[in-house]
Protein backbone atom coordinates (compact mmCIF):
# COMPACT_ATOMS: atom_id res chain seq x y z
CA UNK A 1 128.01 -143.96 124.50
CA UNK A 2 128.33 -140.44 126.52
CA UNK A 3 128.12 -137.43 124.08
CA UNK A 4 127.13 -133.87 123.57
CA UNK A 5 125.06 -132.77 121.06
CA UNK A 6 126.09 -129.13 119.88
CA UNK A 7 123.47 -127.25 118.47
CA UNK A 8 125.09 -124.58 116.60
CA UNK A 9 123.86 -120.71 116.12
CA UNK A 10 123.13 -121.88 114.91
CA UNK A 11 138.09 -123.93 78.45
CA UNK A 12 139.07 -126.82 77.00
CA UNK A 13 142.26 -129.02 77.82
CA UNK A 14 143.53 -132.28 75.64
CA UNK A 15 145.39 -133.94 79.08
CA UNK A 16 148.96 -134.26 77.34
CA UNK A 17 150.40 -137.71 76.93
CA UNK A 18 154.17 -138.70 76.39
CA UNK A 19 153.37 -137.80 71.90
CA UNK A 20 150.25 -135.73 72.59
CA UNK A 21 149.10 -137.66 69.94
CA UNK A 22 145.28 -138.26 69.00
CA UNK A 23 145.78 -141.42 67.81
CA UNK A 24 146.58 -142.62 71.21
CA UNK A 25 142.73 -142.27 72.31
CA UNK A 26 143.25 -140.73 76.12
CA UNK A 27 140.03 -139.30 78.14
CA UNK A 28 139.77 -135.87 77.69
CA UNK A 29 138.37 -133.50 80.52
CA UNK A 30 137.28 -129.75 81.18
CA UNK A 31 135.52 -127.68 83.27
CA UNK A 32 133.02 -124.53 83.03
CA UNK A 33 133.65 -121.22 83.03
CA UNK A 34 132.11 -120.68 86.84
CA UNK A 35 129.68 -122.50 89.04
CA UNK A 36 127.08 -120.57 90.93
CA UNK A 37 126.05 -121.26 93.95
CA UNK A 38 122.14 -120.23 94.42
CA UNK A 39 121.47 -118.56 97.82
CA UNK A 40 118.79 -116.72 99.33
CA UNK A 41 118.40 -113.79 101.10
CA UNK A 42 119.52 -113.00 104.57
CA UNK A 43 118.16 -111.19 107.37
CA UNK A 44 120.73 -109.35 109.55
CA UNK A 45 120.43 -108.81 113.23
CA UNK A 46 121.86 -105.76 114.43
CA UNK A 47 121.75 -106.83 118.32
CA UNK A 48 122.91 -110.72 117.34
CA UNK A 49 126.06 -111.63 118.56
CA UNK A 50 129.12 -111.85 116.29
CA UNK A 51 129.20 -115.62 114.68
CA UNK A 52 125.67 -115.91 115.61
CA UNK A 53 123.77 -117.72 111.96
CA UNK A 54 121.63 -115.14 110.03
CA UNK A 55 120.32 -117.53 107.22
CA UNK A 56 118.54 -120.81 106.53
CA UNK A 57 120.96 -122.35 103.80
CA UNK A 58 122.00 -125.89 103.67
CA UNK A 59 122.22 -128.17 100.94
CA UNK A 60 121.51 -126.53 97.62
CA UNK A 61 120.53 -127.68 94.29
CA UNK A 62 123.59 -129.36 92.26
CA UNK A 63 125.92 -127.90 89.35
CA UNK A 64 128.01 -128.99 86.90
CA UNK A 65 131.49 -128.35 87.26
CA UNK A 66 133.66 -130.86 84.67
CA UNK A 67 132.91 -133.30 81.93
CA UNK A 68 134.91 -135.90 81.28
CA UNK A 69 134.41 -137.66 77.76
CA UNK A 70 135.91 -140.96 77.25
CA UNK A 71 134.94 -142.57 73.41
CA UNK A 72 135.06 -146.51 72.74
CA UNK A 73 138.66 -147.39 72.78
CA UNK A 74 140.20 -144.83 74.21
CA UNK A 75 141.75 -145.10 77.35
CA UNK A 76 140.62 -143.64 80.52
CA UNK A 77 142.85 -141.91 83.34
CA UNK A 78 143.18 -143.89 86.28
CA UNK A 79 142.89 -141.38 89.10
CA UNK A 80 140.29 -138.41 89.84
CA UNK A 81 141.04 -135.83 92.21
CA UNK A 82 137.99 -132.63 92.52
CA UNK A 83 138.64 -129.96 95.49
CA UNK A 84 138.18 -126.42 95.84
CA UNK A 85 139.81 -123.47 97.40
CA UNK A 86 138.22 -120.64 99.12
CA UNK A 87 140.19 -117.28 98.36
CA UNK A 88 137.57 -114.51 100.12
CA UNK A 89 139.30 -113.16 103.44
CA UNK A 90 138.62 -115.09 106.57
CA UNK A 91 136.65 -112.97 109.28
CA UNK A 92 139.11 -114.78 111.99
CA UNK A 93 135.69 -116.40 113.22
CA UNK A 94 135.06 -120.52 112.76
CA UNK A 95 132.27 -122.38 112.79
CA UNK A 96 131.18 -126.09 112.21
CA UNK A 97 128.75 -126.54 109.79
CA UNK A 98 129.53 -130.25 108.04
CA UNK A 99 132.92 -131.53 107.66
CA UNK A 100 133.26 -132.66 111.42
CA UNK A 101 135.71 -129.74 112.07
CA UNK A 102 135.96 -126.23 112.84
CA UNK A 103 136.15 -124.40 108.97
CA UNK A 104 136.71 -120.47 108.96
CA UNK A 105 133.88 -118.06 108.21
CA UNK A 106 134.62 -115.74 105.22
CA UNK A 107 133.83 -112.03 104.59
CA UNK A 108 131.56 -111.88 101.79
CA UNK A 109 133.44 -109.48 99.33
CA UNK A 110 132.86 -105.71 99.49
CA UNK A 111 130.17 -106.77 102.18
CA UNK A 112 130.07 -105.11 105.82
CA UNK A 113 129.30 -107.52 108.34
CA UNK A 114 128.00 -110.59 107.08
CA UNK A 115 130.53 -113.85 106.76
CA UNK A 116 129.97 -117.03 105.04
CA UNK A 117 130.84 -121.16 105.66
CA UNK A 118 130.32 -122.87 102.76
CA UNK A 119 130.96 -126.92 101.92
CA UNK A 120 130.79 -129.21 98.44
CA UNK A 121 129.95 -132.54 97.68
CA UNK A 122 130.07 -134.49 94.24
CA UNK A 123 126.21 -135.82 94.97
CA UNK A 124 126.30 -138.59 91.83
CA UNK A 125 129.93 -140.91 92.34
CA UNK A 126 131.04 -140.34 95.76
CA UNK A 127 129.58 -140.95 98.56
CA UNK A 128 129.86 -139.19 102.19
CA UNK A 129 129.47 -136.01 103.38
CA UNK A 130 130.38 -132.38 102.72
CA UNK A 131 133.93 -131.02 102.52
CA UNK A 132 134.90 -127.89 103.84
CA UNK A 133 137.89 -125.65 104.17
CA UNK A 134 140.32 -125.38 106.20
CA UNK A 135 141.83 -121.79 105.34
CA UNK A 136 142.12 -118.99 102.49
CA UNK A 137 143.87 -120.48 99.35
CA UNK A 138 144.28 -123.89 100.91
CA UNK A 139 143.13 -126.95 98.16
CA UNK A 140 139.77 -129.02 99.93
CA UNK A 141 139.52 -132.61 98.10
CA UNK A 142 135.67 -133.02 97.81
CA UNK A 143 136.34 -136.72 96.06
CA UNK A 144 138.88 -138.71 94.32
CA UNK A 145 139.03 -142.48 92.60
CA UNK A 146 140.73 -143.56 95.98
CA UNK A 147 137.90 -143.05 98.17
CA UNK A 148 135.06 -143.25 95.52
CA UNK A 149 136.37 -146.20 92.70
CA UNK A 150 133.21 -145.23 90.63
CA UNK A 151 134.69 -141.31 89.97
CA UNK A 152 136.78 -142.56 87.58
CA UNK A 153 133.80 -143.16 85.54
CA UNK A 154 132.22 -140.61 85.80
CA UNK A 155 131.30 -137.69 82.58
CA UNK A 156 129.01 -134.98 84.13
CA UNK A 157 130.85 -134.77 87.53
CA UNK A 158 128.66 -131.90 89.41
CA UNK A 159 129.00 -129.93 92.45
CA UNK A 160 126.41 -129.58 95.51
CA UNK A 161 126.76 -126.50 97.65
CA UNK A 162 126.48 -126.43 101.60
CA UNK A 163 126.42 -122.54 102.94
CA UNK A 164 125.58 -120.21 106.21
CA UNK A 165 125.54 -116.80 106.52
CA UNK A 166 126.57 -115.12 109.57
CA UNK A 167 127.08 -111.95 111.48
CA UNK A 168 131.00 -111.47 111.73
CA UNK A 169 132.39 -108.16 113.27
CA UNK A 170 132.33 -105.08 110.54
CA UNK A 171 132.85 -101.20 110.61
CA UNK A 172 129.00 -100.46 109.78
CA UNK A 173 125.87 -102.35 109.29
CA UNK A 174 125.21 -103.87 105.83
CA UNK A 175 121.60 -102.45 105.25
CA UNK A 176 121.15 -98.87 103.93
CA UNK A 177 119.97 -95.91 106.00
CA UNK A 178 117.34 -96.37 108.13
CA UNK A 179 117.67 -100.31 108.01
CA UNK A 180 116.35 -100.23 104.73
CA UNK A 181 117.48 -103.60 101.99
CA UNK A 182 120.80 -103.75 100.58
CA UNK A 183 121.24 -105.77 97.29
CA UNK A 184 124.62 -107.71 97.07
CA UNK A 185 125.78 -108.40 93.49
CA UNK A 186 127.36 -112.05 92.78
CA UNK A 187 130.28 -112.08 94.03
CA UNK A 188 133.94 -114.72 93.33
CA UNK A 189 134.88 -116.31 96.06
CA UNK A 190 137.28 -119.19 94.60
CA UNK A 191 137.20 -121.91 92.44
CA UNK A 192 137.14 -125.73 91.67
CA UNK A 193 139.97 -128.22 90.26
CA UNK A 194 140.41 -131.29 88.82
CA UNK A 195 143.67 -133.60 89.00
CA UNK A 196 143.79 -136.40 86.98
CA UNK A 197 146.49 -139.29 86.35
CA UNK A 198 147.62 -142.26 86.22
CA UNK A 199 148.18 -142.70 89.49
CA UNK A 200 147.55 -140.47 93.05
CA UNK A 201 150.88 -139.15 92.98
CA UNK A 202 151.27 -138.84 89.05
CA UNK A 203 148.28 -136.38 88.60
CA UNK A 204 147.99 -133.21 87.41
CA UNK A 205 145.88 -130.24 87.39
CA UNK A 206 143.68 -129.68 84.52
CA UNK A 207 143.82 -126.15 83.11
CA UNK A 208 140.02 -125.43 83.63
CA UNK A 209 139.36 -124.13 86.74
CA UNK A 210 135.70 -123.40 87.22
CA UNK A 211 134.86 -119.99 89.29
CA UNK A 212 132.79 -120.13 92.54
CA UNK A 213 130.41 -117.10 92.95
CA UNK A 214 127.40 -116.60 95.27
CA UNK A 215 124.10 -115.78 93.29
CA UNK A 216 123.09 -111.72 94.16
CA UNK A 217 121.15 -111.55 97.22
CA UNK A 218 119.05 -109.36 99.43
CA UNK A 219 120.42 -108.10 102.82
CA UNK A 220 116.98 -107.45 104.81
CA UNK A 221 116.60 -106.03 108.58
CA UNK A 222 116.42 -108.86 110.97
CA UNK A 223 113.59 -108.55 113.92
CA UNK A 224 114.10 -111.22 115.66
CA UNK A 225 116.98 -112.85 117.17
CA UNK A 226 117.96 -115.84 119.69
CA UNK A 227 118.13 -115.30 123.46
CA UNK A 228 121.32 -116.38 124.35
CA UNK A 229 125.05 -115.36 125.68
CA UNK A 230 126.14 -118.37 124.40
CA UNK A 231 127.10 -119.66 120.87
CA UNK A 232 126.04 -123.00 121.29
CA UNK A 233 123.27 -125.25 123.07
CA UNK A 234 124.63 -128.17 124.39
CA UNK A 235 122.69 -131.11 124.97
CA UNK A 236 124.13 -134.17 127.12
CA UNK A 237 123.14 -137.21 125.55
CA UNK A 238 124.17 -139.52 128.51
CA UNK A 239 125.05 -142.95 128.15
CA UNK A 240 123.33 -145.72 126.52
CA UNK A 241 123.79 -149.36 125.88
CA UNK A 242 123.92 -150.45 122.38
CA UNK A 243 121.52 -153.29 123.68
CA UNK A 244 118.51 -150.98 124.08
CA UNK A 245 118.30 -150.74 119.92
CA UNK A 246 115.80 -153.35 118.86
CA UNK A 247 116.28 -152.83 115.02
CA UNK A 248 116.25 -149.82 112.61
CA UNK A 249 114.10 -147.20 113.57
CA UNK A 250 114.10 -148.06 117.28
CA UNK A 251 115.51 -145.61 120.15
CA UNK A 252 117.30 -145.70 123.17
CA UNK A 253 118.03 -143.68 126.07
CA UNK A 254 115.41 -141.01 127.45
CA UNK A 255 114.89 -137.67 125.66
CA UNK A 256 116.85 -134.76 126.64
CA UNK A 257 115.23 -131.71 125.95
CA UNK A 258 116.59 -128.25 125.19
CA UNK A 259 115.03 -125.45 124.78
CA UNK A 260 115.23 -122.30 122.50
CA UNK A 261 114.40 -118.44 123.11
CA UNK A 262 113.77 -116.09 120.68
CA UNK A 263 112.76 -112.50 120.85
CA UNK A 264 111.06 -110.12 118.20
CA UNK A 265 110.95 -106.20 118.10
CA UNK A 266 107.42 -107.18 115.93
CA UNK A 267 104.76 -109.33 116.23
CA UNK A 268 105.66 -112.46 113.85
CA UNK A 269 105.42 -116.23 112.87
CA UNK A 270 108.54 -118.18 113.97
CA UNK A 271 109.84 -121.39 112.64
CA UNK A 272 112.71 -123.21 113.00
CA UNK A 273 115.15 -125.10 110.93
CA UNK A 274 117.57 -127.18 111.62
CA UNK A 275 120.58 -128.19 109.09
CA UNK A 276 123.10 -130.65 109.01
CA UNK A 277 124.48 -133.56 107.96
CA UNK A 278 122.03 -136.38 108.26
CA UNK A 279 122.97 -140.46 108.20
CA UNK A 280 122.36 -142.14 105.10
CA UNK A 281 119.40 -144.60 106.97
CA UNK A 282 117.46 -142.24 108.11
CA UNK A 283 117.20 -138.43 106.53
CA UNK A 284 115.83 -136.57 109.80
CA UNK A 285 118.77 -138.37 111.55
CA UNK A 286 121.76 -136.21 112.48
CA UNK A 287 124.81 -137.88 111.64
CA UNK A 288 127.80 -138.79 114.20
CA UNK A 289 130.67 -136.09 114.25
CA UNK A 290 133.75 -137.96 112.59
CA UNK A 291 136.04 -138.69 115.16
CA UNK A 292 138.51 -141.78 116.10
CA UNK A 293 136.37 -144.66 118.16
CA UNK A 294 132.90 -143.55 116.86
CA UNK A 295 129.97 -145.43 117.53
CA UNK A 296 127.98 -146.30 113.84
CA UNK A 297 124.82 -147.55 112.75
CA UNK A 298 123.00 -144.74 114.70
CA UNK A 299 122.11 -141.54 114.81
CA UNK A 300 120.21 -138.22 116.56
CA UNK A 301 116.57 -137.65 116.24
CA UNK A 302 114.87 -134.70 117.32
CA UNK A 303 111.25 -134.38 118.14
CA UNK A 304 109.33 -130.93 118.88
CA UNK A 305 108.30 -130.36 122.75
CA UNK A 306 105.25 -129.38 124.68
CA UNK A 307 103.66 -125.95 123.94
CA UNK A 308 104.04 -125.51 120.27
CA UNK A 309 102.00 -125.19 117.45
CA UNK A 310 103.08 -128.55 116.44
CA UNK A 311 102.03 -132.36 118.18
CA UNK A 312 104.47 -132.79 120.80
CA UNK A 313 106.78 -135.47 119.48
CA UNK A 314 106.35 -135.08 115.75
CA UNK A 315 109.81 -135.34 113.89
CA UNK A 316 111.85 -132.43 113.82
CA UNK A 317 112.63 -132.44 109.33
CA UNK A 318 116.47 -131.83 108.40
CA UNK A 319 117.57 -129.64 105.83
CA UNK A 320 114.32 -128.72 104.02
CA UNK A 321 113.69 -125.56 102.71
CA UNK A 322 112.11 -122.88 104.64
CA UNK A 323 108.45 -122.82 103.33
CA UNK A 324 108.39 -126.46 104.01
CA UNK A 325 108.89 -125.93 107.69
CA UNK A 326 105.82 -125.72 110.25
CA UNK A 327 105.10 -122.56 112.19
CA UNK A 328 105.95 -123.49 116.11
CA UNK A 329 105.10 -120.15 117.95
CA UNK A 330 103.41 -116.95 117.18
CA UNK A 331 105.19 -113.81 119.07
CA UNK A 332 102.62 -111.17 119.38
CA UNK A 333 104.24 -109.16 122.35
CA UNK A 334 106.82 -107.02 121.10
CA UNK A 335 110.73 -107.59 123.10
CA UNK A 336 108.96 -110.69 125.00
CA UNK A 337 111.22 -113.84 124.70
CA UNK A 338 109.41 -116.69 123.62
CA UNK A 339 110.47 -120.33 124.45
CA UNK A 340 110.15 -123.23 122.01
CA UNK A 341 110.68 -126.74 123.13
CA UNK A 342 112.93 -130.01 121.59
CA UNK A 343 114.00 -133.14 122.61
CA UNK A 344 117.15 -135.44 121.44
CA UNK A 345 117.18 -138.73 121.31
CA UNK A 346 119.33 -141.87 119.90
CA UNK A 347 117.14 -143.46 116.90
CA UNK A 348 118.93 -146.68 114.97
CA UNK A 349 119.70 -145.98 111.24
CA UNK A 350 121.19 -148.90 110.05
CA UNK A 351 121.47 -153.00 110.97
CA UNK A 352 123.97 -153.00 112.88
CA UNK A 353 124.96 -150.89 115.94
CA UNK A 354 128.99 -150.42 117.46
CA UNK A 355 129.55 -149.12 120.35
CA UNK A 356 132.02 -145.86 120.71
CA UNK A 357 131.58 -141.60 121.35
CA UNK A 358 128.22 -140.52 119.68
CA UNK A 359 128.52 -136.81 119.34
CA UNK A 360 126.39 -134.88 116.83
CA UNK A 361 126.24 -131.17 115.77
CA UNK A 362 123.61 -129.35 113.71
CA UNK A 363 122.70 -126.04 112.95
CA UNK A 364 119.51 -123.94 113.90
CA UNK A 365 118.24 -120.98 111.81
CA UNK A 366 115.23 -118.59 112.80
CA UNK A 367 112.63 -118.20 109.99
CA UNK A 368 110.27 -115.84 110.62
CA UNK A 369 107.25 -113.35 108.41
């Protein structure tokens, strides 16, 4: 297996039948009015480079988007079919932040500056990862009954949000003068759907098409930002033989360590955290990117490095939230870069390991008081 791992910077509807008849008992479904998608504040980094990640998002807390009520009897569509469509403008910048695949960063509405990525999941019937979008208006499937059999049972069918906030080229800075806080209002940025059918190619849309808007937020001056001219860290995995896995929780192939730079215009506490899509054996574990001929049944572990305020070769956590994360270096010189250390390493996630390309992606995000 030879790889890179790329560190990234960072209303309701009776469905109609042929006599729209009650009698006939059909499954009924229909959506909310909007879902909201809970994020946090974001600290913006005038120096940072355009696309560069200015928040520490990642899998959010789950909504409900559709109910689908089915009473004893009555008889129950066939085929499911949830997506979404993204309809803010995209910032011509992409990113990869979950579905294997470069998805466009939006311009948050009536927002200078500051773009957005953002994924869904249906957490309770389907399994997998994240879906995201491949362009403005443009339909996403996050699951359907082909894929996930057990969707077509399900009656509170709920939404999980994936998002990233970054710095995308504007006319002005989004703070207020004198780098002062900006408040950002919830804002629509598309919706959610619903198909449903007999078949794949007999579905239809429900009516009810549930609005996406981001929560209000707080746009707050960013002092510290990553020392880099590049917009990724790449870190060459190597080869390794398949053979060198003993069992599940067992790694193979030496570390390779990477290292990242930050610098502050204050003194302050830096963490780091990293966000991504982790295997299903092993939640630290980054995942393997999707791709034809790709190895399974392992995954990418990272461990801190020498020098931090951390024991060297403690797990590195995945997609926790911020307060949860330790503090790794103290910066108490003002402009002085400051290096923190990580390794990568293959770690076995599941019984059985097949051989193929084992690349991984994950994002980073600077937390800092």
């Amino acid at each position: 297996m030879k790889t890179v791992l790329r560190l990234v910077k960072g209303l309701m509807l009776i469905i109609p039948t042929l006599c729209a008849l009650p009698a006939l008992g059909q499954e009924s479904c229909q959506g909310i009015s909007q879902v909201v998608v809970q994020v946090h504040n974001v600290n913006y980094v005038p120096g940072a480079a355009d696309g560069t990640p200015i928040s520490a998002q990642m899998p959010l807390q789950s909504a409900n988007a559709f109910t689908c009520n089915k009473n004893s009897g009555e008889q129950g569509y066939n085929y499911k079919d949830m997506g979404f469509e993204i309809n803010a403008e995209e910032s011509g910048l992409q990113t990869n932040i979950a579905g294997g695949h470069n998805t466009p960063i939006y311009r948050v509405p009536g927002v200078e500056s500051i773009g957005f990525a953002i994924g869904f999941k249906e957490p309770s019937y389907c399994g997998g990862g994240f879906a995201d979008t491949t362009g403005k208006g443009k339909t996403s499937s996050i699951c359907n009954s082909q894929t996930s059999p057990q969707f077509n049972s399900a009656h509170d069918i709920t939404l999980q949000s994936y998002v990233v906030f970054y710095k995308i080229p504007g006319q002005r800075s989004p703070l207020n003068p004198g780098d002062q806080p900006a408040s950002v209002g919830e804002v629509n940025v598309g919706n959610a759907s619903l198909k449903v059918g007999d078949s794949a190619a007999s579905s239809q849309p429900i009516n009810d098409k549930p609005q996406i808007f981001l929560s209000s937020f707080t746009v707050q001056y960013g002092s510290c930002s990553v020392v880099t001219s590049q917009s990724a860290i790449n870190v060459d995995m190597g080869k390794v033989s398949k053979a060198e896995f003993s069992g599940i929780g067992s790694r193979a192939g030496s570390q390779k360590g990477f290292q990242i730079q930050v610098m502050c215009e204050h003194s302050a506490a830096v963490k780091v955290g990293f966000f991504g899509m982790a295997t299903s054996g092993d939640k630290d574990a980054i995942s393997l990117t999707p791709q034809s001929n790709s190895a399974s049944g392992v995954g990418i572990a990272l461990t801190y490095g020498p020098g931090l305020q951390v024991p060297e070769g403690q797990r590195v956590p995945l997609n926790v939230s911020t307060d949860q994360l330790p503090v790794l270096t103290t910066v108490s010189s003002p402009n002085q870069a400051a290096s923190m250390a990580f390794n990568a390493q293959y770690i076995q996630t599941d019984g059985q390991v097949m051989a193929g390309k084992a690349d991984g992606t994950v994002t980073f995000n600077l937390v800092y008081n």
